[in-house]
PDB file of N, CA and C in Angstrom:
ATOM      1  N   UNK A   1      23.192  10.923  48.443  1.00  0.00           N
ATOM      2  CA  UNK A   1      22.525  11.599  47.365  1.00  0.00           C
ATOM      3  C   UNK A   1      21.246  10.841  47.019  1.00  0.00           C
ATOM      4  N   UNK A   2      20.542  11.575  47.055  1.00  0.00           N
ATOM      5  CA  UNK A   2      18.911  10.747  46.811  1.00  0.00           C
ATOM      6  C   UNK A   2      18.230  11.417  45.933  1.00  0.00           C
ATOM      7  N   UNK A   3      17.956  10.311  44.634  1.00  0.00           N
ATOM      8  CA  UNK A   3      17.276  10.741  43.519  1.00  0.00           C
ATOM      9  C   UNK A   3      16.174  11.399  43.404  1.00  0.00           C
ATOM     10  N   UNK A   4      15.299  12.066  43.108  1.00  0.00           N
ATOM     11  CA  UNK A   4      14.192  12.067  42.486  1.00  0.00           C
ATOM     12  C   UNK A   4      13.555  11.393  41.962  1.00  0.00           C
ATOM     13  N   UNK A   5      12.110  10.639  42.016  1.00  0.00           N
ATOM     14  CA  UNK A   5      11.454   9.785  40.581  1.00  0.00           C
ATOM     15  C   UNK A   5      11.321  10.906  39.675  1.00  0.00           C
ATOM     16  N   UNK A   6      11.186   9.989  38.285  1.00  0.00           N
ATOM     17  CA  UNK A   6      10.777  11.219  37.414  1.00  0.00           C
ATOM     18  C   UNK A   6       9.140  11.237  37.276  1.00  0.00           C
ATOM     19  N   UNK A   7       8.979  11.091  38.113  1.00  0.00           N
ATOM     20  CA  UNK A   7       7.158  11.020  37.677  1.00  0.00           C
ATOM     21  C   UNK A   7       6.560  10.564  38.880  1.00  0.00           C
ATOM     22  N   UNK A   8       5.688  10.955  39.524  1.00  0.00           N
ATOM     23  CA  UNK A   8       4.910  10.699  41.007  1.00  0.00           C
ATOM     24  C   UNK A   8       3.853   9.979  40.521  1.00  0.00           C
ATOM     25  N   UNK A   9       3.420   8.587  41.289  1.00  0.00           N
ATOM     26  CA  UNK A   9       2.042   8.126  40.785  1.00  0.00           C
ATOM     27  C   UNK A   9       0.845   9.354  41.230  1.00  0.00           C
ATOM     28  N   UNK A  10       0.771   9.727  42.118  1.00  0.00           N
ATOM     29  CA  UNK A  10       0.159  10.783  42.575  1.00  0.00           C
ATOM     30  C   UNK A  10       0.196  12.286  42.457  1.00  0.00           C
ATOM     31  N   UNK A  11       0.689  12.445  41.207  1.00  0.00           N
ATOM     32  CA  UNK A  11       0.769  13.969  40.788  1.00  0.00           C
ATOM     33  C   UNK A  11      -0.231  15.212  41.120  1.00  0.00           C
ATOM     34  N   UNK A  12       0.359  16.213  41.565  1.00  0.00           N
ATOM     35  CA  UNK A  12      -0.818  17.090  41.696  1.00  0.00           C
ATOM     36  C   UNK A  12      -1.554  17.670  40.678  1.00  0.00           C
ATOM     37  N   UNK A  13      -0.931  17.412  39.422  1.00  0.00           N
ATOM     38  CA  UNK A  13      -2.076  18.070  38.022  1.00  0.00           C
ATOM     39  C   UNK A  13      -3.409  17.405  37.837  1.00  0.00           C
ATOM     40  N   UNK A  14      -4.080  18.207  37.347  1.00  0.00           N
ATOM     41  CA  UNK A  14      -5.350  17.800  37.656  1.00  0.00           C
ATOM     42  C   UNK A  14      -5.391  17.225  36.569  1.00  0.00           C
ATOM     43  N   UNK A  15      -6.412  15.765  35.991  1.00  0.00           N
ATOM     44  CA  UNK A  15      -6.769  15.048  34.466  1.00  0.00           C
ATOM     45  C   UNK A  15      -6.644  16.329  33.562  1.00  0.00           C
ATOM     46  N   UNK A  16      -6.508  15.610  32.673  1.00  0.00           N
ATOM     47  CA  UNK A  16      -6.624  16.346  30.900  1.00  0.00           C
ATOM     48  C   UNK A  16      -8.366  16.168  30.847  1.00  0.00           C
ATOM     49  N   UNK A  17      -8.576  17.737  30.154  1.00  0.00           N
ATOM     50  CA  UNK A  17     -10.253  17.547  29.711  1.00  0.00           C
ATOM     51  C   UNK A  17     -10.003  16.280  28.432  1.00  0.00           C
ATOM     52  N   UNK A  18     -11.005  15.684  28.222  1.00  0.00           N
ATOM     53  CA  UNK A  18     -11.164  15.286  26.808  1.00  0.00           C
ATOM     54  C   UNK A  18     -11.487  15.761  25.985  1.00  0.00           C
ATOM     55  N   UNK A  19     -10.788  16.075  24.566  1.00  0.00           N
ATOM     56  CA  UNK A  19     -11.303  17.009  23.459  1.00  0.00           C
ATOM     57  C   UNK A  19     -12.115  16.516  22.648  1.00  0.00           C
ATOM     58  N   UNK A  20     -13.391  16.984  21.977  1.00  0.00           N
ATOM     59  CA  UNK A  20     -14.365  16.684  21.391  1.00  0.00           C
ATOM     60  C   UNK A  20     -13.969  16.131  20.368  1.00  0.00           C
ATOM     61  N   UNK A  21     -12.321  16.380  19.899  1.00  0.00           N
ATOM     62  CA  UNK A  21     -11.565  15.336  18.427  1.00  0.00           C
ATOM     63  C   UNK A  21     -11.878  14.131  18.845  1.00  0.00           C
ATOM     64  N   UNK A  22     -11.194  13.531  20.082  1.00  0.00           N
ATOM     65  CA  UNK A  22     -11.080  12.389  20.584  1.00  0.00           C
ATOM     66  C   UNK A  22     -12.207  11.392  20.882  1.00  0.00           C
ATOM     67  N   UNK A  23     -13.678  11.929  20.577  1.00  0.00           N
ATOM     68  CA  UNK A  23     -14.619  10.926  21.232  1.00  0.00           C
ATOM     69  C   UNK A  23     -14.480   9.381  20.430  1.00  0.00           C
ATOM     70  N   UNK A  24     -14.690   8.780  20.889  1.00  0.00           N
ATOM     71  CA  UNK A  24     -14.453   7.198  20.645  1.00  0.00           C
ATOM     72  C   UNK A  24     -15.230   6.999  19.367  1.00  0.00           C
ATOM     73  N   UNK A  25     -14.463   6.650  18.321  1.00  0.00           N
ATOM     74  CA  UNK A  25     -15.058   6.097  17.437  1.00  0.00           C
ATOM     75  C   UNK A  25     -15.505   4.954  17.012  1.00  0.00           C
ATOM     76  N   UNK A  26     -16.568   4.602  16.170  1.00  0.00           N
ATOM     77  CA  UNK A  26     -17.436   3.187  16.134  1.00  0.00           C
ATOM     78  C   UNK A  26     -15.966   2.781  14.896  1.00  0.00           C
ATOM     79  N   UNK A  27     -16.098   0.909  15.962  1.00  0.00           N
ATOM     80  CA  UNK A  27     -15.296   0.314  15.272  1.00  0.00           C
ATOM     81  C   UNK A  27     -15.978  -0.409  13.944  1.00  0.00           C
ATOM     82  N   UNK A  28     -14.878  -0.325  13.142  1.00  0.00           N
ATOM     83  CA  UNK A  28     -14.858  -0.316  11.508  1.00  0.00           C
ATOM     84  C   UNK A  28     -15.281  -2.750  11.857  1.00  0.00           C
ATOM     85  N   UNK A  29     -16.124  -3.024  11.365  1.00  0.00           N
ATOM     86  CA  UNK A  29     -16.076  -4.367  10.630  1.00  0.00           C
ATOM     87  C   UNK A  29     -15.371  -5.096   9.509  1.00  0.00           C
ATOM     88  N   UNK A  30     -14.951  -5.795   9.502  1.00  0.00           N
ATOM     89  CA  UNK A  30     -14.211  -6.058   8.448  1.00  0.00           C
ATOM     90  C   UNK A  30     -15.212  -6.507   7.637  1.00  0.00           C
ATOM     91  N   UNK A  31     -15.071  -5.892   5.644  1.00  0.00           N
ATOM     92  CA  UNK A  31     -15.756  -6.142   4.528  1.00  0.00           C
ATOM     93  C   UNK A  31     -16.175  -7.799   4.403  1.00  0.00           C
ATOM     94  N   UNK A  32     -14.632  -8.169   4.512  1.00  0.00           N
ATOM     95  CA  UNK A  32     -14.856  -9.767   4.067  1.00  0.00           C
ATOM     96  C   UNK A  32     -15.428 -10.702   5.224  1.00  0.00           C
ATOM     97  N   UNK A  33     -15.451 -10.014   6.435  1.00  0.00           N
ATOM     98  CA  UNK A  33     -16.357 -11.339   7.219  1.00  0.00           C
ATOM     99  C   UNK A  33     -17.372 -11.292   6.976  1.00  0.00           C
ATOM    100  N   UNK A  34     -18.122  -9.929   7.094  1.00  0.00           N
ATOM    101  CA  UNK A  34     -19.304  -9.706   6.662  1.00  0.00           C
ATOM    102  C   UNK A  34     -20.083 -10.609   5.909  1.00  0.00           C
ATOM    103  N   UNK A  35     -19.639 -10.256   4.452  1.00  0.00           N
ATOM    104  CA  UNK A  35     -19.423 -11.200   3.550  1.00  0.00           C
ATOM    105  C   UNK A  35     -19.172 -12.761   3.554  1.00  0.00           C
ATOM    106  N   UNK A  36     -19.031 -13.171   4.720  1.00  0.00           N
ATOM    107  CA  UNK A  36     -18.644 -14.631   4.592  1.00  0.00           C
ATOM    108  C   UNK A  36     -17.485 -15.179   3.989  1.00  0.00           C
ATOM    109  N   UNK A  37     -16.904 -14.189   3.467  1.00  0.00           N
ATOM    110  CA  UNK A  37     -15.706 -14.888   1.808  1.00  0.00           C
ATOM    111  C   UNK A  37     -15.014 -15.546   2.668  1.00  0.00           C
ATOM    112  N   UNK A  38     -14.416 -16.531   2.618  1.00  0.00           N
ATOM    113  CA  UNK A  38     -13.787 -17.626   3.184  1.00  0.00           C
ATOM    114  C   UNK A  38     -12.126 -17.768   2.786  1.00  0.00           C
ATOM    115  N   UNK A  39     -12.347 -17.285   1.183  1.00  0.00           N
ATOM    116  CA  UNK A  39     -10.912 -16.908   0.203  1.00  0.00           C
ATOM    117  C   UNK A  39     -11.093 -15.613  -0.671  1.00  0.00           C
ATOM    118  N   UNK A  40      -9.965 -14.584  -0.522  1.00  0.00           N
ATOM    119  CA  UNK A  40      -9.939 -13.448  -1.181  1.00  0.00           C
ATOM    120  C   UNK A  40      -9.080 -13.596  -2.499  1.00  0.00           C
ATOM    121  N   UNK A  41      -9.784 -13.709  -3.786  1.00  0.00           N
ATOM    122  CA  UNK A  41      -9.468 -14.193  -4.882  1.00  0.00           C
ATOM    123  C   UNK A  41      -8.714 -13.191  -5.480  1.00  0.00           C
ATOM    124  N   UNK A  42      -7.639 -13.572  -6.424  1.00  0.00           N
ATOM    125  CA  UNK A  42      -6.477 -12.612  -6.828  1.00  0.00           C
ATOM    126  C   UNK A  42      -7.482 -12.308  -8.165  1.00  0.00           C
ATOM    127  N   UNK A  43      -8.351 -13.104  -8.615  1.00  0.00           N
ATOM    128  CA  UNK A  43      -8.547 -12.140  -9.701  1.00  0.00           C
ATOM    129  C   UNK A  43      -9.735 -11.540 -10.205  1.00  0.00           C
ATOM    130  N   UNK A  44     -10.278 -11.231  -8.879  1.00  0.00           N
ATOM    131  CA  UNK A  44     -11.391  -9.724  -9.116  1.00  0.00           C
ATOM    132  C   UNK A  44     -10.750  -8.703  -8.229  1.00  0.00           C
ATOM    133  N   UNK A  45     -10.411  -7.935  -9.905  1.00  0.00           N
ATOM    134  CA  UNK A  45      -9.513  -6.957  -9.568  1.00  0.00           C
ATOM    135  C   UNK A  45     -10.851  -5.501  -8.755  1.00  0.00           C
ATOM    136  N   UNK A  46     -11.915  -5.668  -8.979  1.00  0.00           N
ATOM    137  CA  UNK A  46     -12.703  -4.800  -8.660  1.00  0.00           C
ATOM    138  C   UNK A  46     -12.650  -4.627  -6.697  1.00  0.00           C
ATOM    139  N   UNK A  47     -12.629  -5.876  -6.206  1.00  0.00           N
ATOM    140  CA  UNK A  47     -12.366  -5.940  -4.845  1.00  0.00           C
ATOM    141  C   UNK A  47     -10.861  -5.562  -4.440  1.00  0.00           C
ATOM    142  N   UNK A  48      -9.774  -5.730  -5.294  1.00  0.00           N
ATOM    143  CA  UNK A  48      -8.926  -5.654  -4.843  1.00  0.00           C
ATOM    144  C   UNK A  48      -8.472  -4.338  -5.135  1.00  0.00           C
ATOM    145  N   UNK A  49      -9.018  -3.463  -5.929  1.00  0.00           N
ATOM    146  CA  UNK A  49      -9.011  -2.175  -6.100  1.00  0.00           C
ATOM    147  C   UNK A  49      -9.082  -0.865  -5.169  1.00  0.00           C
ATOM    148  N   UNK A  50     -10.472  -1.523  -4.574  1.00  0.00           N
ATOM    149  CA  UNK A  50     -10.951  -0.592  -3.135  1.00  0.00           C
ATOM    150  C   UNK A  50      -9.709  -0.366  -2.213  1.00  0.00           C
ATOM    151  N   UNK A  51      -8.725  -1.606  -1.988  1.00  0.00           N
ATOM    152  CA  UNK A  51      -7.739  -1.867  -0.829  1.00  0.00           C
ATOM    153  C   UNK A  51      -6.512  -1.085  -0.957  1.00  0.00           C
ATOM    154  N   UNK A  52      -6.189  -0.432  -2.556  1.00  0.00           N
ATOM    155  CA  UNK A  52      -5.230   0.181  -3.001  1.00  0.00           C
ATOM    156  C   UNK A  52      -5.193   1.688  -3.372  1.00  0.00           C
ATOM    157  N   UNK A  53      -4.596   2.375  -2.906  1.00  0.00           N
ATOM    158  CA  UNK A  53      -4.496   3.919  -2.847  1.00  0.00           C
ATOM    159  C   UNK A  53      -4.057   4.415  -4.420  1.00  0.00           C
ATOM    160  N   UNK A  54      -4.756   5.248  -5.064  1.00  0.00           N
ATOM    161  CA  UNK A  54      -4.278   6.166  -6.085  1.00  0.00           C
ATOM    162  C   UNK A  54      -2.276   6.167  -6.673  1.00  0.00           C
ATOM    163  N   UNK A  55      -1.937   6.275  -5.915  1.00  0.00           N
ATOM    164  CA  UNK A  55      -0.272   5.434  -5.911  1.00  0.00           C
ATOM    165  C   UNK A  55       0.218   3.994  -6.047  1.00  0.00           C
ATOM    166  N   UNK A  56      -0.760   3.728  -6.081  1.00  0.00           N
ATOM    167  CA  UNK A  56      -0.475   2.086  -5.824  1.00  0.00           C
ATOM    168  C   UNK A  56      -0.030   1.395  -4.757  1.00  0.00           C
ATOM    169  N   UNK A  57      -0.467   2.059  -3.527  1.00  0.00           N
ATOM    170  CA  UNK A  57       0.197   1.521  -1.907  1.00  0.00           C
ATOM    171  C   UNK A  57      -0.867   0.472  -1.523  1.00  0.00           C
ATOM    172  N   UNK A  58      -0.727  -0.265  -0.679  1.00  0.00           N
ATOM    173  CA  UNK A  58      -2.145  -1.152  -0.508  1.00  0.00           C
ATOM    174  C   UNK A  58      -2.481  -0.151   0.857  1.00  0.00           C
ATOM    175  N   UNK A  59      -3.328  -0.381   1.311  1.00  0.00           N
ATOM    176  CA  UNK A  59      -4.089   0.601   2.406  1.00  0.00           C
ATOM    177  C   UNK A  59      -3.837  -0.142   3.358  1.00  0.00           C
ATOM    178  N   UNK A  60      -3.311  -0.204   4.778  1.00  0.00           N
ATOM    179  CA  UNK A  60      -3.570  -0.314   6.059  1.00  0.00           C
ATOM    180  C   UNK A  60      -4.832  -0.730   6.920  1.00  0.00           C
ATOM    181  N   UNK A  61      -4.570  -1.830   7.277  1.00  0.00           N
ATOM    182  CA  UNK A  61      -6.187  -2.405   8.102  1.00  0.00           C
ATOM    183  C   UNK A  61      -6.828  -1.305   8.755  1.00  0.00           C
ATOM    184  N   UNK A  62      -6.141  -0.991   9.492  1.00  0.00           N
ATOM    185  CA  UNK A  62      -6.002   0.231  10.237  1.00  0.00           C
ATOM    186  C   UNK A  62      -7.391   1.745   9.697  1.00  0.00           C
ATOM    187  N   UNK A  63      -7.036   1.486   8.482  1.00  0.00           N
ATOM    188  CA  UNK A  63      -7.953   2.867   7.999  1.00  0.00           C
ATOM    189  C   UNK A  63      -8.827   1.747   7.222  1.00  0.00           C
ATOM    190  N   UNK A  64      -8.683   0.174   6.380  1.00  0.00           N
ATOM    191  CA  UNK A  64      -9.896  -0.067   5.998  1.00  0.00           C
ATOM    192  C   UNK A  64     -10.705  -0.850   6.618  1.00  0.00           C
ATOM    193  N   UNK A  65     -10.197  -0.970   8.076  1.00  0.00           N
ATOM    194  CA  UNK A  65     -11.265  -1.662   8.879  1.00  0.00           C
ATOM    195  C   UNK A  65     -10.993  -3.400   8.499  1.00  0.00           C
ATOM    196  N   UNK A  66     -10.561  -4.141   7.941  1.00  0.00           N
ATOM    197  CA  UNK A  66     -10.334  -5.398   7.906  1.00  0.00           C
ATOM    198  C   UNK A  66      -9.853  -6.194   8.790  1.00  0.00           C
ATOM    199  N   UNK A  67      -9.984  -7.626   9.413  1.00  0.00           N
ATOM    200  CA  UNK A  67      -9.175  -8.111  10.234  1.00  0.00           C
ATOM    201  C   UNK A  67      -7.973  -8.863  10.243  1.00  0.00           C
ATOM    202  N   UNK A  68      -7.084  -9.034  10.628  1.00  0.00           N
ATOM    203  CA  UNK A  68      -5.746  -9.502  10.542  1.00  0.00           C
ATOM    204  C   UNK A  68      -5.713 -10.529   9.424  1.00  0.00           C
ATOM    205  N   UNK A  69      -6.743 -11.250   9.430  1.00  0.00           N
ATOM    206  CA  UNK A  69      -6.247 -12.311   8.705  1.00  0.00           C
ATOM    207  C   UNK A  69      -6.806 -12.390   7.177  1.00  0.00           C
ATOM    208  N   UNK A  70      -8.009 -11.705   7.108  1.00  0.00           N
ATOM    209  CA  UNK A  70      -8.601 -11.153   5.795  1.00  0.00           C
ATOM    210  C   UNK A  70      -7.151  -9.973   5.067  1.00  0.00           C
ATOM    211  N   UNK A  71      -6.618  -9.238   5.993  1.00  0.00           N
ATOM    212  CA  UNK A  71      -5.294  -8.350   5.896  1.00  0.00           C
ATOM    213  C   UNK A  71      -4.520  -9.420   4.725  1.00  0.00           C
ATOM    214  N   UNK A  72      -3.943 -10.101   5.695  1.00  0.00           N
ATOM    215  CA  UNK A  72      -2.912 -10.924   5.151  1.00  0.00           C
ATOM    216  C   UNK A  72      -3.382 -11.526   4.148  1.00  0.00           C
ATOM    217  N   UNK A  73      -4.648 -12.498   3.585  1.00  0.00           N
ATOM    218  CA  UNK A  73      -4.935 -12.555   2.521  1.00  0.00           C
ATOM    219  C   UNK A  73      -5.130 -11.735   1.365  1.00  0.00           C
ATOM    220  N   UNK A  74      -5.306 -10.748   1.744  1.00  0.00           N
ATOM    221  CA  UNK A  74      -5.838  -9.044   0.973  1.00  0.00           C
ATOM    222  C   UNK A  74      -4.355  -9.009   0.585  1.00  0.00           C
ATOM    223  N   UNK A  75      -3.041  -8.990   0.988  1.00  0.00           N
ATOM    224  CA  UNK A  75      -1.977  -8.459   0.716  1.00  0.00           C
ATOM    225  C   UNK A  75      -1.316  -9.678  -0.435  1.00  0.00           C
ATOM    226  N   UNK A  76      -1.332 -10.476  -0.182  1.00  0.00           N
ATOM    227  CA  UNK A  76      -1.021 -12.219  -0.643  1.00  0.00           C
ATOM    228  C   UNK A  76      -1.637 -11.809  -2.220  1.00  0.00           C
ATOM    229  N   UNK A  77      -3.083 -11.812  -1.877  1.00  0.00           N
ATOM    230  CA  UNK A  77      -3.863 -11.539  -3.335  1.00  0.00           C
ATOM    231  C   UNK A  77      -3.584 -10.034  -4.467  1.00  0.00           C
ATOM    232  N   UNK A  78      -3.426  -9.162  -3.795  1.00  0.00           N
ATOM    233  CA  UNK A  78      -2.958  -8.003  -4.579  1.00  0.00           C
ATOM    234  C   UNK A  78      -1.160  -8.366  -4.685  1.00  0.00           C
ATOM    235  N   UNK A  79      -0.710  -8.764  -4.103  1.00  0.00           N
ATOM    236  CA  UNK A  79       0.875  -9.112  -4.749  1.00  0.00           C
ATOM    237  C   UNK A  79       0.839  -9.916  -6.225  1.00  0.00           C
ATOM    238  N   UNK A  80      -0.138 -11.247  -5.814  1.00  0.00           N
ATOM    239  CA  UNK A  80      -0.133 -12.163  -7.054  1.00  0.00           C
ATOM    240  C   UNK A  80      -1.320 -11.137  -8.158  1.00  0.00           C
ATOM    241  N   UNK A  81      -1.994 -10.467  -7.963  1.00  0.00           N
ATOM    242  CA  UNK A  81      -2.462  -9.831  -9.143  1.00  0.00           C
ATOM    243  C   UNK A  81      -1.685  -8.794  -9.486  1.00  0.00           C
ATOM    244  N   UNK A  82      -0.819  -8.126  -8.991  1.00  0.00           N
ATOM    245  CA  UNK A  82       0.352  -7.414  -9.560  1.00  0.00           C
ATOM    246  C   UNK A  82       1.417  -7.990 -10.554  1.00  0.00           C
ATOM    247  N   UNK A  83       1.951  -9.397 -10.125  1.00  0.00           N
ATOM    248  CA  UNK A  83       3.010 -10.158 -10.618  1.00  0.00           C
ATOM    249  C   UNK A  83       2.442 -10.508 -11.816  1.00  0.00           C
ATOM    250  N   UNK A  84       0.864 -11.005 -12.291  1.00  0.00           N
ATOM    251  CA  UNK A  84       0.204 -11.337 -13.673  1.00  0.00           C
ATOM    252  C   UNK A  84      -0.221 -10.132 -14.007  1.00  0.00           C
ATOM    253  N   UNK A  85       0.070  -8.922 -13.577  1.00  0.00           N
ATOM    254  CA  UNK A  85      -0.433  -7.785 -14.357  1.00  0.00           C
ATOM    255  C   UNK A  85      -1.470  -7.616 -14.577  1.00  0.00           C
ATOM    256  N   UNK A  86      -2.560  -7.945 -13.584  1.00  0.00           N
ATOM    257  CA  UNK A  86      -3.695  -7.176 -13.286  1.00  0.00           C
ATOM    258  C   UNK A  86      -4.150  -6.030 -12.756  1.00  0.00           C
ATOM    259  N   UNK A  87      -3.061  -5.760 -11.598  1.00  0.00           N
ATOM    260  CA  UNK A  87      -2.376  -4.917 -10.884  1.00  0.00           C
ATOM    261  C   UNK A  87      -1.628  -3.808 -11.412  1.00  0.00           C
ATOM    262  N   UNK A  88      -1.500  -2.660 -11.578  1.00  0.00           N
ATOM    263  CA  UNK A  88      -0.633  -1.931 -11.130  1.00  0.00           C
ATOM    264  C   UNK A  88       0.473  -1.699  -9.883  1.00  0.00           C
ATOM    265  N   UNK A  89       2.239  -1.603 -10.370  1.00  0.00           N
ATOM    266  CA  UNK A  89       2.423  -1.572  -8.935  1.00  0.00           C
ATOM    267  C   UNK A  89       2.795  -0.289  -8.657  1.00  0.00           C
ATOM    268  N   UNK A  90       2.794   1.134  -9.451  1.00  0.00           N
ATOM    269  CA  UNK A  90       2.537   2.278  -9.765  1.00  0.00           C
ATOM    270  C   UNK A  90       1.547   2.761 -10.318  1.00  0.00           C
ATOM    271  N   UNK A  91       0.950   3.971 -10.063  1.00  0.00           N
ATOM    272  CA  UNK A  91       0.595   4.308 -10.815  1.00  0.00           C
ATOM    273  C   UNK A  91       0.984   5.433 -11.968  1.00  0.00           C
ATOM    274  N   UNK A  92      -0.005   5.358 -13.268  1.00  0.00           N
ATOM    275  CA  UNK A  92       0.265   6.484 -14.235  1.00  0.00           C
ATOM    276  C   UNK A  92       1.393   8.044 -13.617  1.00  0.00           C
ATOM    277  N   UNK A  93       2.278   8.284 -14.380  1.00  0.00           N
ATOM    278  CA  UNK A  93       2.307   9.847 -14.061  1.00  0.00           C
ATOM    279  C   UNK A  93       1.511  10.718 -14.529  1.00  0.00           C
ATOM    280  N   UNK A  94       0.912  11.823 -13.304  1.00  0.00           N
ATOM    281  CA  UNK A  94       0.308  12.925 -13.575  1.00  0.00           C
ATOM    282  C   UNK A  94       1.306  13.730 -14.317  1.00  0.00           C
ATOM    283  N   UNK A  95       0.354  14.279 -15.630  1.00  0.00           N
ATOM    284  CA  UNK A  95       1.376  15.177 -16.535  1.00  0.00           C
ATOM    285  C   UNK A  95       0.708  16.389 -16.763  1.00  0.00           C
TER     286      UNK A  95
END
């Protein structure tokens, strides 16, 4: 009895077009290198504002363009301005 692969390196389908959604987008810089900041301070809440969604979620590098390690400080600093209540860790209910 002799298997089948499930997949041929050499398939006869022809490539996928590329869809005009997909063209490559320009990569995002991170705010704080830019900037030089060296330390992301827990208590200007004005910077740490931008990083946090209407709910009170912190935002994802991912969509604000930051780098790993500005990330991890960004998250460090909005925790400790939450815990002294600078922060929101909800927001208001819409009524």
């Amino acid at each position: 009895m002799i298997r089948k692969p499930a997949f041929t390196i050499n398939s006869n389908r022809p490539p996928r077009p590329q869809r005009k959604d997909q063209q490559q987008r320009k990569k995002r810089t991170c705010r704080f290198c830019d900037s030089k900041d060296v330390y992301i301070d827990y208590k200007n809440e004005k910077r740490l504002q931008r990083c946090v969604n209407e709910q009170g979620k912190i935002i994802p590098k991912r969509i604000t363009g930051t780098c790993s390690r500005h990330q991890r400080q960004l998250v460090v600093a909005i925790k400790r301005a939450r815990h002294l209540g600078m922060l929101p860790f909800v927001s208001e209910a819409v009524s």
